[in-house]
PDB file of N, CA and C in Angstrom:
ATOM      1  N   UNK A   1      33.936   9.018  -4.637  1.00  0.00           N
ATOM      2  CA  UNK A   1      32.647   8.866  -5.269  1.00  0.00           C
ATOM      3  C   UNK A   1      32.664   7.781  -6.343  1.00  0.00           C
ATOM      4  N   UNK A   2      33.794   7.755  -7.475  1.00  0.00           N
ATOM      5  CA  UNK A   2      33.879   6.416  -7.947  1.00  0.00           C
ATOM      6  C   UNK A   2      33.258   5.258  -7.724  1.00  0.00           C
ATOM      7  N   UNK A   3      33.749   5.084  -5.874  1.00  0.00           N
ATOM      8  CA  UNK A   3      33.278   3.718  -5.607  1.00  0.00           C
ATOM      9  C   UNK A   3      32.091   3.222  -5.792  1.00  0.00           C
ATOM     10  N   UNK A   4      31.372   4.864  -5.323  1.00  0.00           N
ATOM     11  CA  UNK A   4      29.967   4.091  -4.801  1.00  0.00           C
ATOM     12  C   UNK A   4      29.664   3.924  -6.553  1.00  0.00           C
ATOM     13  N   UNK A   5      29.795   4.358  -7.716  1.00  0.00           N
ATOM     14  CA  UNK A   5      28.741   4.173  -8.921  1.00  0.00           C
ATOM     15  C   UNK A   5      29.380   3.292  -9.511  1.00  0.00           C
ATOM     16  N   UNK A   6      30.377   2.220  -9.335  1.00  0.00           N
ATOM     17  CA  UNK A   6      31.046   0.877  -9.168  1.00  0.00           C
ATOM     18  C   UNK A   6      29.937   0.265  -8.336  1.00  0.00           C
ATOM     19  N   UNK A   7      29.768   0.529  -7.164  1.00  0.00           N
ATOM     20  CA  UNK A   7      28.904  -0.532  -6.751  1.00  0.00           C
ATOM     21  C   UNK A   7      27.559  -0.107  -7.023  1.00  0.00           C
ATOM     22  N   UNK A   8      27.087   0.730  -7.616  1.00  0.00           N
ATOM     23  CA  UNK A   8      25.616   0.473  -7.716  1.00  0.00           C
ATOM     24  C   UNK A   8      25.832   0.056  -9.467  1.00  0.00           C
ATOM     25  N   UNK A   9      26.984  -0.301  -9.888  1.00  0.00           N
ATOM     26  CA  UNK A   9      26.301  -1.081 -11.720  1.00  0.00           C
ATOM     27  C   UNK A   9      26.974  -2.774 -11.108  1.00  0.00           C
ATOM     28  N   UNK A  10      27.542  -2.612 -10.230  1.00  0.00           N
ATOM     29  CA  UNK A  10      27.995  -4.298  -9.911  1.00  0.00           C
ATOM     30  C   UNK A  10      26.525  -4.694  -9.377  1.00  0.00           C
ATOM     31  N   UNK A  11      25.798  -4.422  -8.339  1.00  0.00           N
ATOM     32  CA  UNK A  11      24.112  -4.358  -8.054  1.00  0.00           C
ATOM     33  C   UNK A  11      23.367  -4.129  -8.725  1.00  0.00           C
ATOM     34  N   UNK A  12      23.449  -3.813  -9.436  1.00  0.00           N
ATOM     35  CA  UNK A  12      22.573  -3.530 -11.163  1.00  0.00           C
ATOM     36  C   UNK A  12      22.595  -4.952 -12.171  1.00  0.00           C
ATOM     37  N   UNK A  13      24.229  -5.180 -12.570  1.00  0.00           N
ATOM     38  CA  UNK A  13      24.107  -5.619 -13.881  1.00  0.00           C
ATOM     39  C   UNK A  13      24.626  -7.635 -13.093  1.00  0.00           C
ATOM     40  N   UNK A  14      24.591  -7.570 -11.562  1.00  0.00           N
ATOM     41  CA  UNK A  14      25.102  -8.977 -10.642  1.00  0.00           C
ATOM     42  C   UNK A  14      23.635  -9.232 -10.100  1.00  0.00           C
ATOM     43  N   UNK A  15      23.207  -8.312  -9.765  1.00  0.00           N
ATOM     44  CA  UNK A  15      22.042  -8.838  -8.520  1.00  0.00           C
ATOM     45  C   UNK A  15      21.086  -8.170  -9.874  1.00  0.00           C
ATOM     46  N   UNK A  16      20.455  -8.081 -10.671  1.00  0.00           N
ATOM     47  CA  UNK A  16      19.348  -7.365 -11.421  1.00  0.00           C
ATOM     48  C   UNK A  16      17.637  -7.424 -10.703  1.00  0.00           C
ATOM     49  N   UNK A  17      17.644  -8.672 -10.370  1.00  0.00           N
ATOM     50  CA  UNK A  17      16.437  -9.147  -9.993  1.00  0.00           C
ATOM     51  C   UNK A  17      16.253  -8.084  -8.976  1.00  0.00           C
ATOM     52  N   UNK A  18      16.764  -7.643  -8.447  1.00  0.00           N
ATOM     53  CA  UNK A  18      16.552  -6.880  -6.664  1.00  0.00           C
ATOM     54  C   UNK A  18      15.887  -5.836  -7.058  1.00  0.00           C
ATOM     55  N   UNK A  19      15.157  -5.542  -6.095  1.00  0.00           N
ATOM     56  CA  UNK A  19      13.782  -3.642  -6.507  1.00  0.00           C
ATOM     57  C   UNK A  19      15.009  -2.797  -5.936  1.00  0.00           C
ATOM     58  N   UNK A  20      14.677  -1.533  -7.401  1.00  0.00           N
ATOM     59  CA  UNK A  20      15.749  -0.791  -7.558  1.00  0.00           C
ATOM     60  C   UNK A  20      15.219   0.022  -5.512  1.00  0.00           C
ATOM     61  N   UNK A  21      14.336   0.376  -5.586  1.00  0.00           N
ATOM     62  CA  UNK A  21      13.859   1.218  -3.778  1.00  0.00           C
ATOM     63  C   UNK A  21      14.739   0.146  -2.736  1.00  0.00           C
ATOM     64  N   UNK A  22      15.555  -0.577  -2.777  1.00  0.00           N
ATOM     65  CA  UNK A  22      16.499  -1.354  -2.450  1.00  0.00           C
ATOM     66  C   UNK A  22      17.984  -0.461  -2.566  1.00  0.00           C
ATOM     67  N   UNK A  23      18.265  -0.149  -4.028  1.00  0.00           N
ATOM     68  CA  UNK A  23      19.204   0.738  -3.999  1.00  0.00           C
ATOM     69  C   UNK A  23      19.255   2.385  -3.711  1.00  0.00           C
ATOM     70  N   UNK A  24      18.159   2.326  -3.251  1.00  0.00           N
ATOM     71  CA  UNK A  24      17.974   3.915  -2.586  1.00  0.00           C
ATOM     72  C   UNK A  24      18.575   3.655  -0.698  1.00  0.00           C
ATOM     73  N   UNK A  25      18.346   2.408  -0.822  1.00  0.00           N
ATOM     74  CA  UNK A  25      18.294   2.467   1.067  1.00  0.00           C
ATOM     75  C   UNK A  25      20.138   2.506   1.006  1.00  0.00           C
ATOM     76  N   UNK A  26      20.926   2.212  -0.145  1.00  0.00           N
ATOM     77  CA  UNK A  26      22.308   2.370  -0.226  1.00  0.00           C
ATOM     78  C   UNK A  26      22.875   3.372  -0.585  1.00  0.00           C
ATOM     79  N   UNK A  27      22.000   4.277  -1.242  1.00  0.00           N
ATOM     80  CA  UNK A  27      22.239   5.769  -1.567  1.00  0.00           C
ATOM     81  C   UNK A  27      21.150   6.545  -0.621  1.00  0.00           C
ATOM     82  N   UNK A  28      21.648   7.052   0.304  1.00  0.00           N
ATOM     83  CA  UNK A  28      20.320   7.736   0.960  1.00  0.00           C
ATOM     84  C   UNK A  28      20.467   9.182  -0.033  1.00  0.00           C
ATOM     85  N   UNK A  29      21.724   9.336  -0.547  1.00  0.00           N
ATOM     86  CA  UNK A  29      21.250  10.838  -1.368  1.00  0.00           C
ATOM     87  C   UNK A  29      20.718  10.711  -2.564  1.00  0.00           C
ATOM     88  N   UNK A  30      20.816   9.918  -3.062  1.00  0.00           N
ATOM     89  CA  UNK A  30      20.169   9.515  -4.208  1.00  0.00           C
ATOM     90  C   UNK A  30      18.195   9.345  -3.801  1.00  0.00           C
ATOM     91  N   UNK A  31      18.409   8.747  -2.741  1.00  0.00           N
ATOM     92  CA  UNK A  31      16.937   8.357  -2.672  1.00  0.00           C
ATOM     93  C   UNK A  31      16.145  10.316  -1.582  1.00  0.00           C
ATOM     94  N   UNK A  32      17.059  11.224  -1.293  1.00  0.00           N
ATOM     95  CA  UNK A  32      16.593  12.321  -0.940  1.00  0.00           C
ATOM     96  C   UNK A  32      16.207  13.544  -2.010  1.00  0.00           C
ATOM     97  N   UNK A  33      17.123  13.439  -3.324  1.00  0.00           N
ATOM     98  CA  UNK A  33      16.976  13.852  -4.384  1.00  0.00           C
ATOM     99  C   UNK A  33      15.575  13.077  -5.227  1.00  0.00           C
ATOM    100  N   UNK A  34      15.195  11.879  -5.608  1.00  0.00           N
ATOM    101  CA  UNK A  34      14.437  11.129  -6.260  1.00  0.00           C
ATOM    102  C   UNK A  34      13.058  11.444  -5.091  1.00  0.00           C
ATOM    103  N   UNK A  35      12.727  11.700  -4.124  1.00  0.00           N
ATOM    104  CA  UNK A  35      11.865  11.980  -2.830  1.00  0.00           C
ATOM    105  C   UNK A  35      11.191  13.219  -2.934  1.00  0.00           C
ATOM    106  N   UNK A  36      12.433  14.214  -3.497  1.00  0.00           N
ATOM    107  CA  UNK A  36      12.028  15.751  -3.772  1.00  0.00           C
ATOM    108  C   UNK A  36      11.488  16.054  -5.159  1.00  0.00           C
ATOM    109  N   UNK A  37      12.280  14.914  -6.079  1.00  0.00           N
ATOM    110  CA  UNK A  37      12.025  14.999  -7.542  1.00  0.00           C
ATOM    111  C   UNK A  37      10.775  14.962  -7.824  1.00  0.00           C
ATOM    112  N   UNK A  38      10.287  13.309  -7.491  1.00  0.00           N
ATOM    113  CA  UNK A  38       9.055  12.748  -8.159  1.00  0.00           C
ATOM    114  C   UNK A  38       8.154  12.302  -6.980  1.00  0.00           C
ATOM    115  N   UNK A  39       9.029  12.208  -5.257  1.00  0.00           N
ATOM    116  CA  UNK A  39       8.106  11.392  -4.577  1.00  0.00           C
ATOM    117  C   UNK A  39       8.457   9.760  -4.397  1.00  0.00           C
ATOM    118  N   UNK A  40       9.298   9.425  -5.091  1.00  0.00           N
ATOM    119  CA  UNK A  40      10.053   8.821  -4.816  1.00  0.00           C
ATOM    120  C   UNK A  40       8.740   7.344  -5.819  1.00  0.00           C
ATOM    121  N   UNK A  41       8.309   8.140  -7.020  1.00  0.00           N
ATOM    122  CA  UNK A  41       7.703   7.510  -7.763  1.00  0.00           C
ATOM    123  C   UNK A  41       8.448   7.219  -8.943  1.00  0.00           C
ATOM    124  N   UNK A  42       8.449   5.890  -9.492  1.00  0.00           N
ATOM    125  CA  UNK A  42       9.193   5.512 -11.202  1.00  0.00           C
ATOM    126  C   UNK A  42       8.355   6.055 -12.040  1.00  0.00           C
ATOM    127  N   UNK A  43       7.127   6.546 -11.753  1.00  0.00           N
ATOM    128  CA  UNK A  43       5.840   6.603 -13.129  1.00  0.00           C
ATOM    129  C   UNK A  43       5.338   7.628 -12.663  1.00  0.00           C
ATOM    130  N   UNK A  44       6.150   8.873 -12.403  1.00  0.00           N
ATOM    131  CA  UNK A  44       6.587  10.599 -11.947  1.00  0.00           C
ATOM    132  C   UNK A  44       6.145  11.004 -13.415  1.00  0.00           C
ATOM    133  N   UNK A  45       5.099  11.820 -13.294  1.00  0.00           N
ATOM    134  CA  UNK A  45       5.381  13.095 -14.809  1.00  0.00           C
ATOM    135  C   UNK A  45       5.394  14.155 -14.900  1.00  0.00           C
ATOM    136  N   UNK A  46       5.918  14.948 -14.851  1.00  0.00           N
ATOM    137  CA  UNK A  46       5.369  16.002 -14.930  1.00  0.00           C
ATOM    138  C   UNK A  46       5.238  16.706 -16.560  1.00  0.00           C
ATOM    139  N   UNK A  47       4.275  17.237 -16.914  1.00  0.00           N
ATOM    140  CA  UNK A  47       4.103  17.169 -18.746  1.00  0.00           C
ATOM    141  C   UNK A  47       5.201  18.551 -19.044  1.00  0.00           C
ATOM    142  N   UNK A  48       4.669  19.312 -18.187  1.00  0.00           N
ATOM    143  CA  UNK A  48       5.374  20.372 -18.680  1.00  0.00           C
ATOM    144  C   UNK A  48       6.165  21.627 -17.192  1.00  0.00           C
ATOM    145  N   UNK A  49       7.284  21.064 -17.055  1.00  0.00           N
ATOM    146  CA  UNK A  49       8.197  21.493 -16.316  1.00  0.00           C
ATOM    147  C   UNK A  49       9.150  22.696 -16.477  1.00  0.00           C
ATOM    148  N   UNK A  50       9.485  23.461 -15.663  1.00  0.00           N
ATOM    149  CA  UNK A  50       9.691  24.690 -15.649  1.00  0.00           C
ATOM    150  C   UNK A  50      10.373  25.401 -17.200  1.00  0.00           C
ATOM    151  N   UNK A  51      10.719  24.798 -17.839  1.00  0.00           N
ATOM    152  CA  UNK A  51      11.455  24.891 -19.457  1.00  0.00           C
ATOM    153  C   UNK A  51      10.192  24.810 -20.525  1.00  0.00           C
ATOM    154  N   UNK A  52       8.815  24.028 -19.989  1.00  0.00           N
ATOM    155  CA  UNK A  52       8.187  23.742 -20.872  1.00  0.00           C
ATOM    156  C   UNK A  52       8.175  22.308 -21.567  1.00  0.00           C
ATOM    157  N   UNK A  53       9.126  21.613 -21.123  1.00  0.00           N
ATOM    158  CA  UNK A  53       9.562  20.039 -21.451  1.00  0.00           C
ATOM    159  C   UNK A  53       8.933  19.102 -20.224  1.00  0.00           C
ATOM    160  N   UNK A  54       8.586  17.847 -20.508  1.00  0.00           N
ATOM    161  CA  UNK A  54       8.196  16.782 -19.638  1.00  0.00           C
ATOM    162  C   UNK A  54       9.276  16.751 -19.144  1.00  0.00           C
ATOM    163  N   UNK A  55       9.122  16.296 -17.902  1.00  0.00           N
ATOM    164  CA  UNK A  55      10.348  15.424 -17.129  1.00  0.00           C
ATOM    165  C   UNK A  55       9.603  14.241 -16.287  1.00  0.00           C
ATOM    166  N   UNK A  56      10.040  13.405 -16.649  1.00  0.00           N
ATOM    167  CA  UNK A  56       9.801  11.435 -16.112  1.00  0.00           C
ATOM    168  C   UNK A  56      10.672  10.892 -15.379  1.00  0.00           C
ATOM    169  N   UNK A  57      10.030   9.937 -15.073  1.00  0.00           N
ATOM    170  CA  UNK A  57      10.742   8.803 -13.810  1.00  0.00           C
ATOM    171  C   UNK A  57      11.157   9.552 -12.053  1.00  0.00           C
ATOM    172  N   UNK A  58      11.817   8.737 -11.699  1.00  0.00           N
ATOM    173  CA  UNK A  58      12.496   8.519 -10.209  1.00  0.00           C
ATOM    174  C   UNK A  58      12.759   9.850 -10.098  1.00  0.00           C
ATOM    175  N   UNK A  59      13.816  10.674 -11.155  1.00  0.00           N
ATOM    176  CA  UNK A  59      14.328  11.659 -11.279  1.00  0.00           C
ATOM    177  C   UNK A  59      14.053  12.973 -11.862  1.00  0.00           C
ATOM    178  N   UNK A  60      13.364  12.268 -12.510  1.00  0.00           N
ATOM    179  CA  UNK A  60      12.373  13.591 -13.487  1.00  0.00           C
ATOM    180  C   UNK A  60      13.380  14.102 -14.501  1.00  0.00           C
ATOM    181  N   UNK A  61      14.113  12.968 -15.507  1.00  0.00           N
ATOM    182  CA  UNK A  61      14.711  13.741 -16.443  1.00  0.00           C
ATOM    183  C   UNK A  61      14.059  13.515 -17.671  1.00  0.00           C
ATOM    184  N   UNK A  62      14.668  14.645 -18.510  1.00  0.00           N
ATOM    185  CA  UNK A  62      14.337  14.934 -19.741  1.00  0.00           C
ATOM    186  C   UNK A  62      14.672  14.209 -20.683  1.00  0.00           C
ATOM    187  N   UNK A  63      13.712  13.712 -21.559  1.00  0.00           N
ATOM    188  CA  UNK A  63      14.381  12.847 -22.774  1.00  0.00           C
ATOM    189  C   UNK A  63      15.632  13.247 -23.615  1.00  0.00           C
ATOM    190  N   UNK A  64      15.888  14.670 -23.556  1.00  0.00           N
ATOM    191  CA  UNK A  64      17.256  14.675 -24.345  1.00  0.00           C
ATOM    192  C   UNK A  64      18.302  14.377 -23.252  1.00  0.00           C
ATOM    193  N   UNK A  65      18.544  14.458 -21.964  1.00  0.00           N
ATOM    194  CA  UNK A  65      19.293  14.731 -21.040  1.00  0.00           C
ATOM    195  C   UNK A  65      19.236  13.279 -21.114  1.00  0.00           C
ATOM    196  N   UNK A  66      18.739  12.541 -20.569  1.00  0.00           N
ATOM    197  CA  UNK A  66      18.720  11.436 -20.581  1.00  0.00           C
ATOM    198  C   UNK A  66      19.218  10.283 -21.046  1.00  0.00           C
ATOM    199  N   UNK A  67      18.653  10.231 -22.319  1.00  0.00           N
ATOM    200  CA  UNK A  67      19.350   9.853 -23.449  1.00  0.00           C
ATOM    201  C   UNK A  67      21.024  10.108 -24.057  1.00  0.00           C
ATOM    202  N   UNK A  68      21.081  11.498 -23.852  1.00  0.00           N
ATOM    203  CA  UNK A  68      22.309  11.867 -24.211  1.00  0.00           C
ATOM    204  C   UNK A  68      23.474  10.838 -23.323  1.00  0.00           C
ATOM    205  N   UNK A  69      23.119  10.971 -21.948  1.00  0.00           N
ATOM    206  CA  UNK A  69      23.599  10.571 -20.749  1.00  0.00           C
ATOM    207  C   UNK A  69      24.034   9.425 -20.734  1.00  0.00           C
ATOM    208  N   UNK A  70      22.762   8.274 -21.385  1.00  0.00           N
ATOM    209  CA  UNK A  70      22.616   6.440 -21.312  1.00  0.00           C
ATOM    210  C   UNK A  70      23.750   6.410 -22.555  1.00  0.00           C
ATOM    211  N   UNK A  71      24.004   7.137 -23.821  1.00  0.00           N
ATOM    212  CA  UNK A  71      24.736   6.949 -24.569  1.00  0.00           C
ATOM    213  C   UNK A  71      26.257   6.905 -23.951  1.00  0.00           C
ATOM    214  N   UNK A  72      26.882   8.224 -23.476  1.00  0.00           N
ATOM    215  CA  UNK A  72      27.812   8.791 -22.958  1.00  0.00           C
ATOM    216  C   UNK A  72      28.666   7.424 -21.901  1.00  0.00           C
ATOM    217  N   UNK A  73      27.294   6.956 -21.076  1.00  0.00           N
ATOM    218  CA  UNK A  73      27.624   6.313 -20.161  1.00  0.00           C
ATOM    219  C   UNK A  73      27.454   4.345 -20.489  1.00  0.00           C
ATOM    220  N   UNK A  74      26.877   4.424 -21.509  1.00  0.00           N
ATOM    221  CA  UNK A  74      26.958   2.981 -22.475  1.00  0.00           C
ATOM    222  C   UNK A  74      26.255   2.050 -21.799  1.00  0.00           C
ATOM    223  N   UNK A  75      25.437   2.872 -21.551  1.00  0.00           N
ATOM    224  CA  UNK A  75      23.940   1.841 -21.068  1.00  0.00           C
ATOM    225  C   UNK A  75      23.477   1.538 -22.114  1.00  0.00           C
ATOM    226  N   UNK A  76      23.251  -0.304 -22.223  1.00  0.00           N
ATOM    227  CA  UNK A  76      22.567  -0.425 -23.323  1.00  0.00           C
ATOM    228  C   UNK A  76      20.846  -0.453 -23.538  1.00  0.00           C
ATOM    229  N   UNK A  77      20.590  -0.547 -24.781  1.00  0.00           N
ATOM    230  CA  UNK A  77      19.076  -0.463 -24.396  1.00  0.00           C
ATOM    231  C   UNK A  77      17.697   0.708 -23.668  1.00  0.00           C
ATOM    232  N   UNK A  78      18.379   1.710 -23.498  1.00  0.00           N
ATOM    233  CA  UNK A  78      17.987   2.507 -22.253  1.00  0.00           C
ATOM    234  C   UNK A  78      16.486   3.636 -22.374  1.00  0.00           C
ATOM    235  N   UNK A  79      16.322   2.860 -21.658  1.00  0.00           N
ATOM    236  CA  UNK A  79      14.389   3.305 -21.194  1.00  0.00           C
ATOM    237  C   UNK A  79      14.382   4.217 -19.843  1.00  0.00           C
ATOM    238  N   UNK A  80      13.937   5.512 -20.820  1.00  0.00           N
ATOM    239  CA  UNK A  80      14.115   6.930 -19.556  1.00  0.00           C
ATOM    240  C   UNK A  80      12.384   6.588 -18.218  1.00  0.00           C
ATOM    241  N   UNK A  81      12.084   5.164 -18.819  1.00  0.00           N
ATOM    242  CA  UNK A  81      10.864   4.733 -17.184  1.00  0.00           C
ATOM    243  C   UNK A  81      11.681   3.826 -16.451  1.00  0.00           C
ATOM    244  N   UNK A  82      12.789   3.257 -16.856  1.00  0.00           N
ATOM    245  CA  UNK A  82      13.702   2.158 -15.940  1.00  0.00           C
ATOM    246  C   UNK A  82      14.374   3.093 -14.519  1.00  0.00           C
ATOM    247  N   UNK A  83      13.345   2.966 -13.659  1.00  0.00           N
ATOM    248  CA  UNK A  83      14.199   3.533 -12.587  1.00  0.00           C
ATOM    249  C   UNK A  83      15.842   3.243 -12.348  1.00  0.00           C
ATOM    250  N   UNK A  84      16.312   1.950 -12.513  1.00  0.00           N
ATOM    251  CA  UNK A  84      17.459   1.686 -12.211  1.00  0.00           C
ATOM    252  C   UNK A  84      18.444   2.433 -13.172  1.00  0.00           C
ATOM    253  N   UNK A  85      17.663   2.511 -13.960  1.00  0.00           N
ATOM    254  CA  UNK A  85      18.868   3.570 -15.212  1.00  0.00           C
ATOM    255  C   UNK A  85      19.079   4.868 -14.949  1.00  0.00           C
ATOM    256  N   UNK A  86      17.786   5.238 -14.797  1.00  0.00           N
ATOM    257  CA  UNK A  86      17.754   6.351 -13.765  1.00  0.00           C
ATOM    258  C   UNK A  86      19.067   6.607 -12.060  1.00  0.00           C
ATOM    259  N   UNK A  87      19.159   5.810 -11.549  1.00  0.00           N
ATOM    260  CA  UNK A  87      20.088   5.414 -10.666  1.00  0.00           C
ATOM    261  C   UNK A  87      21.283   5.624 -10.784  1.00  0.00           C
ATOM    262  N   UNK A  88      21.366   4.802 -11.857  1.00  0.00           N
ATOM    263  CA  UNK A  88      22.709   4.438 -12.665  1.00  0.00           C
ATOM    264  C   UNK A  88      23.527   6.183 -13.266  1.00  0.00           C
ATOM    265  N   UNK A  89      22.713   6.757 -14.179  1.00  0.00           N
ATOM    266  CA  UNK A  89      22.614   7.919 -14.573  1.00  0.00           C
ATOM    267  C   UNK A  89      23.138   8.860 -13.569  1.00  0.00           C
ATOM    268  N   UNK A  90      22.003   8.929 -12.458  1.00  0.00           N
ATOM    269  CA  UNK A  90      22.354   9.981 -11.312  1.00  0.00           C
ATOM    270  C   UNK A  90      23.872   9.607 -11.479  1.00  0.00           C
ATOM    271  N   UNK A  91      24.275   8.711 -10.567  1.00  0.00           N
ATOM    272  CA  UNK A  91      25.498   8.074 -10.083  1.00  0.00           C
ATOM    273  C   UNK A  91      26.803   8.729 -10.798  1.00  0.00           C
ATOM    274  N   UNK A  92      26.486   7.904 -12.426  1.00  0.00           N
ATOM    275  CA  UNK A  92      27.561   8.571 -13.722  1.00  0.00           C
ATOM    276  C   UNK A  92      27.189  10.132 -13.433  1.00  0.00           C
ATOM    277  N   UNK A  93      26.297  11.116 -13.391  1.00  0.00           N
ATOM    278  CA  UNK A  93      26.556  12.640 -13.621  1.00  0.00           C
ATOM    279  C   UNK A  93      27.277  12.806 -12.068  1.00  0.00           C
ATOM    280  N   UNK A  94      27.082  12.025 -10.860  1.00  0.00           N
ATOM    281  CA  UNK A  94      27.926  12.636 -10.035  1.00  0.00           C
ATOM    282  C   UNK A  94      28.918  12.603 -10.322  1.00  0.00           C
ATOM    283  N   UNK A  95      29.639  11.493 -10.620  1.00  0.00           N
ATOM    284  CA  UNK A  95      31.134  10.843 -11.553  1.00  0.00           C
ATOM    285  C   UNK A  95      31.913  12.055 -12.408  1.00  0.00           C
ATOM    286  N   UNK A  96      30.347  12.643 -12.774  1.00  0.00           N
ATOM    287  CA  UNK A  96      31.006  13.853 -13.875  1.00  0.00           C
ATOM    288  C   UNK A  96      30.831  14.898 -13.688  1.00  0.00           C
ATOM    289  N   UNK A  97      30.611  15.362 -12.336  1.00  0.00           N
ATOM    290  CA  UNK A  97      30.239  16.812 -12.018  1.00  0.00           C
ATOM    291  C   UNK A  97      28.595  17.143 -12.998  1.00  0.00           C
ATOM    292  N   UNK A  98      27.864  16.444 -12.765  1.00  0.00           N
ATOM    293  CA  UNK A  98      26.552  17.374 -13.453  1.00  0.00           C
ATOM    294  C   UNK A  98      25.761  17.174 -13.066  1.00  0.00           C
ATOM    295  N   UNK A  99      25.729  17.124 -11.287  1.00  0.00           N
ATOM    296  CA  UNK A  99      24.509  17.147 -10.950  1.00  0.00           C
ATOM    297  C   UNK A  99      23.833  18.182 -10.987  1.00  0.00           C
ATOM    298  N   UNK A 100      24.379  19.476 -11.229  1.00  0.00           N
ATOM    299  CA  UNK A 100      23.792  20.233 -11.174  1.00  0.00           C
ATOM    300  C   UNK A 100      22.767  20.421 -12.059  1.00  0.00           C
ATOM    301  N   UNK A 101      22.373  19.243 -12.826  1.00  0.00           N
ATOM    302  CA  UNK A 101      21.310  19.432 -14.009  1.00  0.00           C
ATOM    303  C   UNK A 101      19.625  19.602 -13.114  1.00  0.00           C
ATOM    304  N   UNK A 102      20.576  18.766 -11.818  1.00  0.00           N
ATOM    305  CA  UNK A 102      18.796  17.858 -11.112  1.00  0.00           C
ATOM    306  C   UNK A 102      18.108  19.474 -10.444  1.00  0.00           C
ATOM    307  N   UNK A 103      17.213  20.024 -10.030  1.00  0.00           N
ATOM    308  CA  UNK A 103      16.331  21.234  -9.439  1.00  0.00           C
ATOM    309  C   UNK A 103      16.880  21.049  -8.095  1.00  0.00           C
ATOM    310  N   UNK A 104      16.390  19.911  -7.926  1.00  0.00           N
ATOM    311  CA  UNK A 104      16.132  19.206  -6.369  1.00  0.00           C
ATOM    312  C   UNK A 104      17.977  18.903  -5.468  1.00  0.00           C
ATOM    313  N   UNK A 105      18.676  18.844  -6.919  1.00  0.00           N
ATOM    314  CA  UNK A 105      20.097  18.336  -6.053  1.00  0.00           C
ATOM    315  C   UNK A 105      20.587  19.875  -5.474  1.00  0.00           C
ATOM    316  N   UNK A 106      20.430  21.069  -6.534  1.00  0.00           N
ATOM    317  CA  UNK A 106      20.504  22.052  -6.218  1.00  0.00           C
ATOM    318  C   UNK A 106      20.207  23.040  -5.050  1.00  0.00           C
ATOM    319  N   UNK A 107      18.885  22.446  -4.647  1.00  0.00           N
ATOM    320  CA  UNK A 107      18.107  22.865  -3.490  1.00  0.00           C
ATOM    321  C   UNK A 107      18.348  22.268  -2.117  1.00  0.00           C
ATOM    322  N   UNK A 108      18.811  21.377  -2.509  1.00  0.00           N
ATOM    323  CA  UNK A 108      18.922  20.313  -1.610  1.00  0.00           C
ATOM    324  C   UNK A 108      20.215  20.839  -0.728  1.00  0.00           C
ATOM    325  N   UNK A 109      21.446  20.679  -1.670  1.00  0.00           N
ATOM    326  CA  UNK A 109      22.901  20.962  -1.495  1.00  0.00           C
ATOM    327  C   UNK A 109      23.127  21.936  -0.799  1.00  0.00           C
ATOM    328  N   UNK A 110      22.018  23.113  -0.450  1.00  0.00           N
ATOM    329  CA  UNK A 110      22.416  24.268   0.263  1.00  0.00           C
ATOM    330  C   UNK A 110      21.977  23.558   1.922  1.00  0.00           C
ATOM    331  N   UNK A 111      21.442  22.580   2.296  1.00  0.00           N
ATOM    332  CA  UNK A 111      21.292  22.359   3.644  1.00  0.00           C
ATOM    333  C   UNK A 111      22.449  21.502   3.889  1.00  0.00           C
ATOM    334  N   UNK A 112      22.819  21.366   5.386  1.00  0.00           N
ATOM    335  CA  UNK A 112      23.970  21.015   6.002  1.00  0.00           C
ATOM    336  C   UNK A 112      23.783  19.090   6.016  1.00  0.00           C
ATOM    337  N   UNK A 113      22.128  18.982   6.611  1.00  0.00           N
ATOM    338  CA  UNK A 113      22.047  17.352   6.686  1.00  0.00           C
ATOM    339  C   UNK A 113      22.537  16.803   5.166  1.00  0.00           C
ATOM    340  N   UNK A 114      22.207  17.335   3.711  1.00  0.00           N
ATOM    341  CA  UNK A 114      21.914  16.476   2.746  1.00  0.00           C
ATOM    342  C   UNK A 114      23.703  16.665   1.937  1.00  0.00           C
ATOM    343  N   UNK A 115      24.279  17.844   2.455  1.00  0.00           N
ATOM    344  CA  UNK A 115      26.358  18.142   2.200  1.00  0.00           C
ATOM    345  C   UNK A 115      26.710  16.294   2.827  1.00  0.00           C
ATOM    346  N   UNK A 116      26.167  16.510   4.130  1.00  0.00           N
ATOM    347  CA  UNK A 116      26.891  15.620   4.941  1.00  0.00           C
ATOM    348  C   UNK A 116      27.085  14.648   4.008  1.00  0.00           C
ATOM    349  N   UNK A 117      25.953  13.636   3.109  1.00  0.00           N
ATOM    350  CA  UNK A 117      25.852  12.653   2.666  1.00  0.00           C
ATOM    351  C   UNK A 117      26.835  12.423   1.797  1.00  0.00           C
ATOM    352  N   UNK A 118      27.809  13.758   1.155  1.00  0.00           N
ATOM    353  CA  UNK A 118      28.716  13.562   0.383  1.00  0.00           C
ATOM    354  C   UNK A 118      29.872  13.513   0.370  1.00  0.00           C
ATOM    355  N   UNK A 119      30.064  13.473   1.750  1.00  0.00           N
ATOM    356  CA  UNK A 119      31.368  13.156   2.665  1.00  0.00           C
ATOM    357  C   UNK A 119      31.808  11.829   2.293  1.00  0.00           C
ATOM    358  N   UNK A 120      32.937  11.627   1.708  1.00  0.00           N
ATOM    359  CA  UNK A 120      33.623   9.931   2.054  1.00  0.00           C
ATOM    360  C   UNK A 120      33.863   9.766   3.223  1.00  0.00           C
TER     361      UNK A 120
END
């Protein structure tokens, strides 16, 4: 798993110009999670989500989660509407075991098609 969140910040911070829905067609689990999340929308809101907190973007995370995350992971600058950070993010919590933060990765993970995707 390493590899792949190596290559999606070498495609990030080498190729920037490219539409991040580009780096979904290289993560199909990334882009099956972000599909279930928001719809596979960057400008996703929901105001008040099952906790009572907004959750935004691609992914629908939370401004503390988020944030905490872009620090941890030394994104600079980091805007919880930048889908690609969003990306980036997913990628680093797989790196670190926490996907389990996402609703959707959770739900997801119990079917056999969306395991497969996490096969090396």
């Amino acid at each position: 798993m390493y590899k792949k969140f190596i290559i999606v910040l070498c495609f990030a911070f080498i190729i920037p110009s490219l539409d991040w829905r580009i780096y979904l067609d290289f993560f199909p689990d990334i882009r099956e999670v972000a599909k279930c999340e928001s719809g596979i929308s960057a400008k996703a809101l929901n105001p008040k989500d099952t906790d009572g907190l907004p959750a935004k973007g691609l992914l629908q995370f939370k401004d503390k989660t988020f944030y905490k995350w872009a620090k941890l992971a030394e994104i600079k600058n980091p805007s919880i509407w930048d889908p690609m950070q969003q990306i980036i993010l997913y990628r680093w919590a797989d790196e670190n075991n926490l996907l389990n933060h996402f609703g959707c990765f959770n739900q997801l993970s119990k079917k056999q098609p969306f395991k497969a995707l996490y096969l090396d």
